[in-house]
Protein backbone atom coordinates (compact mmCIF):
# COMPACT_ATOMS: atom_id res chain seq x y z
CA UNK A 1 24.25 -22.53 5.88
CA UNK A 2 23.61 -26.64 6.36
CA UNK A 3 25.44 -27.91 9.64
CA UNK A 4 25.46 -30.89 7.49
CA UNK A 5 25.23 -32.69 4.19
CA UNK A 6 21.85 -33.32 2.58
CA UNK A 7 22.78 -37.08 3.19
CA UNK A 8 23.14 -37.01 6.73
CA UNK A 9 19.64 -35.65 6.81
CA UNK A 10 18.51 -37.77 4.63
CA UNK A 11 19.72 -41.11 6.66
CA UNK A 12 18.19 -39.34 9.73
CA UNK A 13 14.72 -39.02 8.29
CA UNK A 14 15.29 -42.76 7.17
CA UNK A 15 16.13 -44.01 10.60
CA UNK A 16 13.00 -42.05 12.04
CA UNK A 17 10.51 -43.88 9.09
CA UNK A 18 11.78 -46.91 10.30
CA UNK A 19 10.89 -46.15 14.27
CA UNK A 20 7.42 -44.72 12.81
CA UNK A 21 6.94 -48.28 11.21
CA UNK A 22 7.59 -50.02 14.16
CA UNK A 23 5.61 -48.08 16.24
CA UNK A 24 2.98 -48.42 13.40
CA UNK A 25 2.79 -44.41 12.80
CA UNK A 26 1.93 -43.35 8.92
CA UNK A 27 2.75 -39.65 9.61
CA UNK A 28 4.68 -37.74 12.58
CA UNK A 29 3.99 -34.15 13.50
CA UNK A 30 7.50 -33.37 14.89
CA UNK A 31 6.90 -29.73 16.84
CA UNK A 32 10.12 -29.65 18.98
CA UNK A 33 12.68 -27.41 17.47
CA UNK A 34 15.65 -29.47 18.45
CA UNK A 35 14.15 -32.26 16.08
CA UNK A 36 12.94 -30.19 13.79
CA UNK A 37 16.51 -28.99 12.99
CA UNK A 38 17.66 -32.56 13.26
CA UNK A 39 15.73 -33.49 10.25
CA UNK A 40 15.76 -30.86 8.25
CA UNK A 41 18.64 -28.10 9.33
CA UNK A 42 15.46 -25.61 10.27
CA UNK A 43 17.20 -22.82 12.66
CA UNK A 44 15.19 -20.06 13.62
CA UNK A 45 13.62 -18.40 17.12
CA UNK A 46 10.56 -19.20 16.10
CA UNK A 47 9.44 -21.45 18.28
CA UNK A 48 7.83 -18.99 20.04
CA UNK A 49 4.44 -19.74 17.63
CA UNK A 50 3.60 -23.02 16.63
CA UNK A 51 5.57 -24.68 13.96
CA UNK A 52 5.98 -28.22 12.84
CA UNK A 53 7.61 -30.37 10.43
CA UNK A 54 5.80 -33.42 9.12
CA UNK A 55 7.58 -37.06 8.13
CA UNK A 56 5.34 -39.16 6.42
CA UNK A 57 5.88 -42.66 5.01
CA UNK A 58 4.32 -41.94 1.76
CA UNK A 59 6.80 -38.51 1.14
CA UNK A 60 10.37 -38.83 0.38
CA UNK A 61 10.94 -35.04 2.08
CA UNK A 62 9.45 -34.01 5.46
CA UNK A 63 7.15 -30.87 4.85
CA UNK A 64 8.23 -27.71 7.34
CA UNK A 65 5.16 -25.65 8.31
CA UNK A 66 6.38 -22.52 10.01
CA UNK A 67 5.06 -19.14 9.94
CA UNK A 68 4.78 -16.90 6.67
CA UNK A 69 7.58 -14.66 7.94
CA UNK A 70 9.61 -17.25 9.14
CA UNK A 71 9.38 -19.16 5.95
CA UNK A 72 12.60 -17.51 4.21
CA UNK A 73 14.48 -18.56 7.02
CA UNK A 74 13.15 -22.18 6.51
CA UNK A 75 14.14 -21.43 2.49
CA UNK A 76 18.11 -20.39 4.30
CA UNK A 77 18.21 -23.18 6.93
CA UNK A 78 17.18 -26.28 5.71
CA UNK A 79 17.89 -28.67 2.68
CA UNK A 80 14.20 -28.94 1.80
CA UNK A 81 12.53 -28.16 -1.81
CA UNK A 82 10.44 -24.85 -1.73
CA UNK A 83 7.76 -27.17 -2.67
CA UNK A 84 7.80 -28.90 0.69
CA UNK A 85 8.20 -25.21 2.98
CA UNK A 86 4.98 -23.55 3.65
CA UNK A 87 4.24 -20.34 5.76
CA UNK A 88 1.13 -19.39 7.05
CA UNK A 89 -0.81 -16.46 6.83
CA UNK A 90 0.14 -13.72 10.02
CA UNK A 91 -3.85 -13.82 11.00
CA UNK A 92 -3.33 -17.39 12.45
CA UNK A 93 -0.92 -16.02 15.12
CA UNK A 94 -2.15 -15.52 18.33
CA UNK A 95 -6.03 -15.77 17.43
CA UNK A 96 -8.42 -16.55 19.50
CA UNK A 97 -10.87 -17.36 16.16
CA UNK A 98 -7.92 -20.04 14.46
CA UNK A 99 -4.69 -22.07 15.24
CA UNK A 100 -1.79 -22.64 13.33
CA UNK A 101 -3.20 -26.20 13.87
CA UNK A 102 -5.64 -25.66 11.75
CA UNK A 103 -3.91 -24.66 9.01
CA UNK A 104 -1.48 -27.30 9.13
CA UNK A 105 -4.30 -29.31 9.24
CA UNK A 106 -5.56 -28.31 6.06
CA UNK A 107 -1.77 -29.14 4.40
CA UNK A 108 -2.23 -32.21 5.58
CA UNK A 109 -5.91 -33.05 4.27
CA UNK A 110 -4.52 -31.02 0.63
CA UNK A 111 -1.69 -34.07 0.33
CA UNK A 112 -3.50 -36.64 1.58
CA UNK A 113 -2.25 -37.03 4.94
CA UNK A 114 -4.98 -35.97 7.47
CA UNK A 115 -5.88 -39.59 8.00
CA UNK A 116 -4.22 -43.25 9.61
CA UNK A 117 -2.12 -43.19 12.34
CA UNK A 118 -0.53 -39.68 12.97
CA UNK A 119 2.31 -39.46 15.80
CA UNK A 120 2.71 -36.16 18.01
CA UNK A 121 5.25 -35.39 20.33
CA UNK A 122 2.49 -34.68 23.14
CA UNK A 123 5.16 -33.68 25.97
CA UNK A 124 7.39 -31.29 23.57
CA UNK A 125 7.62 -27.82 25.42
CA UNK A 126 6.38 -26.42 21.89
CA UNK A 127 3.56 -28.55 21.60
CA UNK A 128 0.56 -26.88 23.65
CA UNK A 129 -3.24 -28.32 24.28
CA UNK A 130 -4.45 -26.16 21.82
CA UNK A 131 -2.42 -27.43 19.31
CA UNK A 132 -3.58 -31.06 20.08
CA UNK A 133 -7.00 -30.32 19.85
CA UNK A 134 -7.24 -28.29 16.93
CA UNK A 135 -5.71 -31.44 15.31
CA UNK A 136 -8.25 -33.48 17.00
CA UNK A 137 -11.03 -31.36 15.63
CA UNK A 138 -10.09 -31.06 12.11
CA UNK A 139 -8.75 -34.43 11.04
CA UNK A 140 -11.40 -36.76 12.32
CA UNK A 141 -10.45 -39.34 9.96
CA UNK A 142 -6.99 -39.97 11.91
CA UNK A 143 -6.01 -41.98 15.09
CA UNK A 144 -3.85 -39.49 17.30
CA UNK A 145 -1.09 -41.81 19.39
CA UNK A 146 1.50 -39.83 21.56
CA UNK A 147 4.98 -40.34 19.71
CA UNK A 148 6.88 -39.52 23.03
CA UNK A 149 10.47 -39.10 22.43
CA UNK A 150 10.73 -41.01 19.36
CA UNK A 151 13.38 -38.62 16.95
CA UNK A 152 15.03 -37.74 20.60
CA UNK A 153 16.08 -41.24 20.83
CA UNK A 154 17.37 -41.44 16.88
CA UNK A 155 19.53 -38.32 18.39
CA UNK A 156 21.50 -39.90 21.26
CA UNK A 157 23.90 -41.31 18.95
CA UNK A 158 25.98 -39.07 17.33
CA UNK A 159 27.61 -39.13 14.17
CA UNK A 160 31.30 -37.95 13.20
CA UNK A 161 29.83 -34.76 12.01
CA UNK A 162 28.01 -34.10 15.34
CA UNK A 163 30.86 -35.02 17.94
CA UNK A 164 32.86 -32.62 16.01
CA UNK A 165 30.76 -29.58 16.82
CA UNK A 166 30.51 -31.36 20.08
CA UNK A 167 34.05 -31.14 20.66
CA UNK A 168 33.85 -27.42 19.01
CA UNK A 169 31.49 -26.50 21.43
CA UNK A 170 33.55 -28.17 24.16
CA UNK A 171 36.86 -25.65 23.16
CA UNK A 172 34.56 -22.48 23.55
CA UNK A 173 33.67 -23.76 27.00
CA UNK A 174 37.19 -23.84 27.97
CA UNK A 175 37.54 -20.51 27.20
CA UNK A 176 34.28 -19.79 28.70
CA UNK A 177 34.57 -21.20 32.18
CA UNK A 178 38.14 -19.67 32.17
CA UNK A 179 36.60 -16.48 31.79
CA UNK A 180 33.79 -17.43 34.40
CA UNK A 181 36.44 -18.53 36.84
CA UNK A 182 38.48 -15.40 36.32
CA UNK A 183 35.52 -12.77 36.60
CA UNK A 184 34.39 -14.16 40.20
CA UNK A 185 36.20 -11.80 42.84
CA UNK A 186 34.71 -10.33 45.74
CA UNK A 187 33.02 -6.96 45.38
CA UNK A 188 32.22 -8.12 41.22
CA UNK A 189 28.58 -8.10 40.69
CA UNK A 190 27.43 -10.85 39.66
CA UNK A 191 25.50 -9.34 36.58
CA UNK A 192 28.95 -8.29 35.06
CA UNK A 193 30.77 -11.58 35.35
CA UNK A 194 27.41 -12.75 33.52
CA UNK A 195 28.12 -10.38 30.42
CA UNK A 196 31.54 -11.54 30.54
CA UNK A 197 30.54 -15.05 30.32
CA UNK A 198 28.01 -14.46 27.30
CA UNK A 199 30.50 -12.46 25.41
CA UNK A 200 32.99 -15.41 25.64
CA UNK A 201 30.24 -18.01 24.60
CA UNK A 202 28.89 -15.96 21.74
CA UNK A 203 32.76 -15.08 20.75
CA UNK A 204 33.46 -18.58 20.70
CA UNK A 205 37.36 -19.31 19.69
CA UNK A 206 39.37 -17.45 16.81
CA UNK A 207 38.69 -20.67 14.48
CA UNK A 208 34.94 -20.66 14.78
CA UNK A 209 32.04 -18.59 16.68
CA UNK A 210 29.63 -19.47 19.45
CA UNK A 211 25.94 -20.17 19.48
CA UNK A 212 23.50 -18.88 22.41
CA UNK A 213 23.09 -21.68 24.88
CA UNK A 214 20.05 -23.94 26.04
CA UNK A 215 20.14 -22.65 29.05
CA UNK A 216 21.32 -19.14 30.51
CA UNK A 217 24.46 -18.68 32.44
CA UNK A 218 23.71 -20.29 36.30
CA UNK A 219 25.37 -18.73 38.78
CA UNK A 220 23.70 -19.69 42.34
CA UNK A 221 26.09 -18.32 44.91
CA UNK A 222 26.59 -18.34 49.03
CA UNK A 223 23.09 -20.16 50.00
CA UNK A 224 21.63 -20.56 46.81
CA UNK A 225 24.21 -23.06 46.08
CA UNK A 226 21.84 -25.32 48.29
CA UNK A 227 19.78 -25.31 44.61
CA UNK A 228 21.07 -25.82 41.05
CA UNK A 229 18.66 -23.68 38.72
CA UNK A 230 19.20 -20.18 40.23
CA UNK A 231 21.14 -17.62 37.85
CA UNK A 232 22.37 -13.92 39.13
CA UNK A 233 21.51 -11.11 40.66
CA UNK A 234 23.54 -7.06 40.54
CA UNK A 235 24.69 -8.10 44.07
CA UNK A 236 28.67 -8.27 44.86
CA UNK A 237 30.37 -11.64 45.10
CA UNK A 238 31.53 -12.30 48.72
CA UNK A 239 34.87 -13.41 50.48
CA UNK A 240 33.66 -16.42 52.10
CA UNK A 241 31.44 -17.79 49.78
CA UNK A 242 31.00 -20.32 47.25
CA UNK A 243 29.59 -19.96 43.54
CA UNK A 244 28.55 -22.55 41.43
CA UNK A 245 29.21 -22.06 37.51
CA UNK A 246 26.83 -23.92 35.26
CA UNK A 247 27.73 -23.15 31.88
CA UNK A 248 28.05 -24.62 28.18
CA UNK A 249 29.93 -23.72 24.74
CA UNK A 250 27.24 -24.23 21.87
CA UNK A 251 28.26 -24.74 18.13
CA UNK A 252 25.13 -24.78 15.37
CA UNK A 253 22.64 -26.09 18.67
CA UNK A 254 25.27 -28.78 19.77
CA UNK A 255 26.14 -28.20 23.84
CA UNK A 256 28.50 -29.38 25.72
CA UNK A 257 27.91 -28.21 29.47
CA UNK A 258 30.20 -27.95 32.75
CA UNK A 259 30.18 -27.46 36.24
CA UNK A 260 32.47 -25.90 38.64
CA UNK A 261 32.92 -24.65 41.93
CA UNK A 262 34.59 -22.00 43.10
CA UNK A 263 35.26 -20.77 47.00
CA UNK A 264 36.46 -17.03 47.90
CA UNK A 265 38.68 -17.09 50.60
CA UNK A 266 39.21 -20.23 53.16
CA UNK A 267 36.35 -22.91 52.35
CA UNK A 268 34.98 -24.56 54.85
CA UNK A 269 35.82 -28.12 55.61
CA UNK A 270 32.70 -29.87 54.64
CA UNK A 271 32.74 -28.70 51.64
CA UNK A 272 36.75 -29.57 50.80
CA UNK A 273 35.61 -33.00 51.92
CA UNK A 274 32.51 -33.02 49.80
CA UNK A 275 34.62 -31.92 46.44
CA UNK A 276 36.97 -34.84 47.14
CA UNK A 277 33.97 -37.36 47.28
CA UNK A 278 32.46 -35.91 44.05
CA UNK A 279 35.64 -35.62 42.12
CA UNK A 280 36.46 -39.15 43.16
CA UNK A 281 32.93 -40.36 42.16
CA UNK A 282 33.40 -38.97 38.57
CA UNK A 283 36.83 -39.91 37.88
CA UNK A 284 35.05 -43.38 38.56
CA UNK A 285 32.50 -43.21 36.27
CA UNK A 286 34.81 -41.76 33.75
CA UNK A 287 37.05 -44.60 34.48
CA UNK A 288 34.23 -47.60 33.84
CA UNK A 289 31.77 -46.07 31.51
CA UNK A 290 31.76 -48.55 28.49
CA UNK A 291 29.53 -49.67 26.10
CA UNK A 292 27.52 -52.56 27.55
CA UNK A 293 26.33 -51.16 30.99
CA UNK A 294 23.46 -50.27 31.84
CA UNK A 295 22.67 -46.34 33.12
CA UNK A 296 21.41 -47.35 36.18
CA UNK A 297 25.19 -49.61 36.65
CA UNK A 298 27.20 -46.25 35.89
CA UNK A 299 25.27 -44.52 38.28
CA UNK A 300 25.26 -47.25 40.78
CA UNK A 301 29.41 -47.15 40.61
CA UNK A 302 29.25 -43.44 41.26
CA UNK A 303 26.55 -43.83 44.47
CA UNK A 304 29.28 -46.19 45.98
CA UNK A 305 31.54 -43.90 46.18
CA UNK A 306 29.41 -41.51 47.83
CA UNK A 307 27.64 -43.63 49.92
CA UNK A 308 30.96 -44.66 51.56
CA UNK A 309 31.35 -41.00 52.44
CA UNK A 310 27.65 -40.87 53.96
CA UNK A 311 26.26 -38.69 51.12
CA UNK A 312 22.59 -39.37 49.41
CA UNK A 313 21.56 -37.98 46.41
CA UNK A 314 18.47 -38.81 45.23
CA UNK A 315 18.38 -36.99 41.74
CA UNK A 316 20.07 -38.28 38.59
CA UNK A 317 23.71 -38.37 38.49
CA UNK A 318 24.02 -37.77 34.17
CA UNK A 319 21.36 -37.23 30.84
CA UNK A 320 22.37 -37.66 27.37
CA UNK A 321 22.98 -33.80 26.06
CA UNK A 322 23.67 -32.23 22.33
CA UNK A 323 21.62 -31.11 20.25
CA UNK A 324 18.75 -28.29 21.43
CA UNK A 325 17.40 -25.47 21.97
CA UNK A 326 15.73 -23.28 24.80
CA UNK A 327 14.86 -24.31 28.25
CA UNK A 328 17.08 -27.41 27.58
CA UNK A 329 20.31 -28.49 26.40
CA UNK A 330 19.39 -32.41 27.49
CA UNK A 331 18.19 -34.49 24.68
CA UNK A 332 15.44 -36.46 27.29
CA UNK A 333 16.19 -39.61 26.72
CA UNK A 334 18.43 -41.30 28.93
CA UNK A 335 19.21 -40.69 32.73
CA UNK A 336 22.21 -42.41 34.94
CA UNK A 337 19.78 -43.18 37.67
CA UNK A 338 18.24 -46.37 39.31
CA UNK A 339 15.69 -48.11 37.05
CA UNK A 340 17.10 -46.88 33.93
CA UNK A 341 18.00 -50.01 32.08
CA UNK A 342 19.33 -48.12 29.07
CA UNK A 343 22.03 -50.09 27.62
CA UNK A 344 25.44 -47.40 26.88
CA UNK A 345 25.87 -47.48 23.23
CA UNK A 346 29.59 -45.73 21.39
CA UNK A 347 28.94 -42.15 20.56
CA UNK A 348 26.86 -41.51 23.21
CA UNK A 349 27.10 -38.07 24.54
CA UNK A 350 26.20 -37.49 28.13
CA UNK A 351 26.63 -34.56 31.26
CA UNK A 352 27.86 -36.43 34.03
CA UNK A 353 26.05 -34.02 36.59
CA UNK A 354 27.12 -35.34 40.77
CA UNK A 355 26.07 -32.03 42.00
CA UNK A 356 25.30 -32.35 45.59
CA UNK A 357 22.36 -29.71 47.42
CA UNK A 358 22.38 -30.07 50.94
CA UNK A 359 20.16 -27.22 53.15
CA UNK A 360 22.38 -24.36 53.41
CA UNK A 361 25.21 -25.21 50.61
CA UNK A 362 25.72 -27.07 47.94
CA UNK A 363 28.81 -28.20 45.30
CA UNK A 364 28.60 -28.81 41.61
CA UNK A 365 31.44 -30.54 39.33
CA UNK A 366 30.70 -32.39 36.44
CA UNK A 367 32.19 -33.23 32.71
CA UNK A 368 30.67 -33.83 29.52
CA UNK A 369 31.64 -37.28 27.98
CA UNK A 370 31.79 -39.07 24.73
CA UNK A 371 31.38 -42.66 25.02
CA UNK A 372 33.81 -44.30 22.46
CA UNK A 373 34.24 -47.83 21.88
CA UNK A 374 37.00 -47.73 24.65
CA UNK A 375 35.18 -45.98 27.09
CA UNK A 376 34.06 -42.36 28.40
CA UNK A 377 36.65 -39.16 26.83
CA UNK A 378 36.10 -36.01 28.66
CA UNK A 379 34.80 -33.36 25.68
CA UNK A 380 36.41 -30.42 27.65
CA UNK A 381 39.55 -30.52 29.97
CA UNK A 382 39.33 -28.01 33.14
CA UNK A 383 40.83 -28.78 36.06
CA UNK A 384 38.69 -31.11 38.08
CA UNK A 385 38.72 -29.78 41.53
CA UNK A 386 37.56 -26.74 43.76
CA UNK A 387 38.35 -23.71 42.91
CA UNK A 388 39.61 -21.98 45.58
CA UNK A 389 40.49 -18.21 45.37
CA UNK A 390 42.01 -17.00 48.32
């Protein structure tokens, strides 16, 4: 059941002793399950309870501490020796007298790792205050630093291996947002175009089968297109309305997201005008992006486009996406957006996202790109443009 060889993993827990080294880290805690699987092909929903997997300098493998009914999926998922998987007992869960903390805490001390410098991902969505203090409590004899995003960054370039389920993942969203596009008629609620959509990402294509994505189907329509992170009601589509489609294929974790637009019935000038701007602006970026620039110059090429048209929009115009799980598909690394100095690197992977959200409407149409050596490819190829359904 690997997504990969045993030496891909193996390079990628290399590359991540050599960050730990230079950020002068003798263990890392790695709690976010999007890393997790990156190093060691762990797949489960069970992040739900605290879980970890621990790289330290001194250990050729990374040790995966999950829970003790978890821990046969560990024994399916990942390329680990049993020796290295341990489960912990069900009384840990939920306790108000222990923490999984604490037990892990105790692997730790057992091996001889409870003390020097031990990393933890302190803003992980899996990694709670409890967790950080039971580890402050029991290993005294260790210097806590905050590892940030260290393994995300390892992630944002991609190897052959991982831009092919990329471009997997980007064939099931054709299929998907053609479905999507198809199921949005007036008097359809909006619940059933949303089982129609999840059917078509979890069918995936007649070659290979869909994952469950990052994040749920978004489907803001009429005024809630004015916001991007609204998802569906049971209430009708309307003639005269727009609905925004944020959706993603997903093969084994690895996204690859889209935005569209679509308008029942006659659409309303300003926003014909505003999908000209945005489509303009991306074919731009997707035109320039190289290797070389900087985030905040891609993002500056698309704002001039924009600006010309009198639009402002003060969020981030594109984030490095892949590999993840639940309430993200973005990796958190880098951001098209002023200040971000990032320098674009080949095999890259990033949602170019120009939505626009002014107080009544809004428009969203964006592309997932790979950055090659010769510039940005589109991963998926839907028409660029409103969709207009008369």
């Amino acid at each position: 059941m690997l997504a990969f060889d045993r030496q891909e993993y193996l390079d990628r827990i290399e590359n991540v002793k050599l960050r730990m080294m230079q950020f002068g880290l003798d263990v890392l805690i790695v709690s976010d399950p999007a890393n997790m699987n990156y190093l060691t092909g762990y797949d489960g929903w069970s992040f739900y309870t605290p879980q970890a997997v621990v790289v330290a300098l001194a250990q050729d493998e990374p040790l995966c501490v999950v829970r003790g009914i978890d821990l046969n999926g560990a024994k399916v998922t990942t390329f680990l020796e049993e020796a290295n998987l341990i489960g912990y007992p069900d009384d840990y869960v939920q306790s108000k007298r222990k923490h999984p903390m604490d037990f892990l805490a105790e692997v730790l001390e057992a091996r001889g790792l409870g003390r020097g410098n031990i990393g933890l991902e302190m803003d992980s969505y899996y990694f709670t205050a409890a967790s950080a203090e039971a580890l402050y409590q029991q290993l005294r004899s260790a210097t806590f630093k905050n590892a940030h995003t260290l393994v995300n960054w390892i992630r944002v370039i991609k190897s052959p291996a991982e831009l092919e389920y990329m471009r997997q993942a980007a064939r099931i969203l054709e299929n998907v947002m053609t479905v999507a596009i198809d199921a949005v008629e007036p008097g359809v609620r909006q619940c059933d175009a949303v089982a129609k959509i999840l059917a078509a990402q979890a069918s995936g294509t007649a070659d290979f089968g869909g994952d469950y994505t990052s994040i749920v189907p978004m489907l803001p329509t009429g005024i809630g297109t004015s916001t991007p992170h609204l998802t569906w009601s049971d209430k009708p589509f309307v003639k005269g309305e727009a609905t925004i489609l944020e959706l993603a294929g997903c093969r084994r974790r690895y996204h690859c997201p889209q935005a569209r637009t679509v308008f029942l019935g006659k659409p309303p000038q300003k926003l014909v005008d505003a999908a000209k701007v945005v489509v303009e602006g991306l074919n731009t970026v997707i035109n320039v992006a190289a290797p070389g620039l900087t985030c905040e110059e891609v993002e500056g090429m698309w704002r001039a486009v924009i600006s010309k048209a009198g639009i402002k929009k003060d969020s981030r115009m594109g984030y490095s996406v892949g590999l993840n799980y639940p309430p993200d598909w973005g990796e958190h690394t880098i951001s098209l957006r002023p200040g971000d100095k990032t320098v674009l690197q080949p095999d890259m992977t990033i949602h170019l996202m120009p939505g626009i959200w002014e107080d009544d409407w809004g428009i969203e149409i964006s592309e997932c790109i790979h950055l090659t050596e010769n510039g940005a490819v589109p991963l998926a190829n839907t028409p660029r443009e409103l969709i207009v359904k008369d």
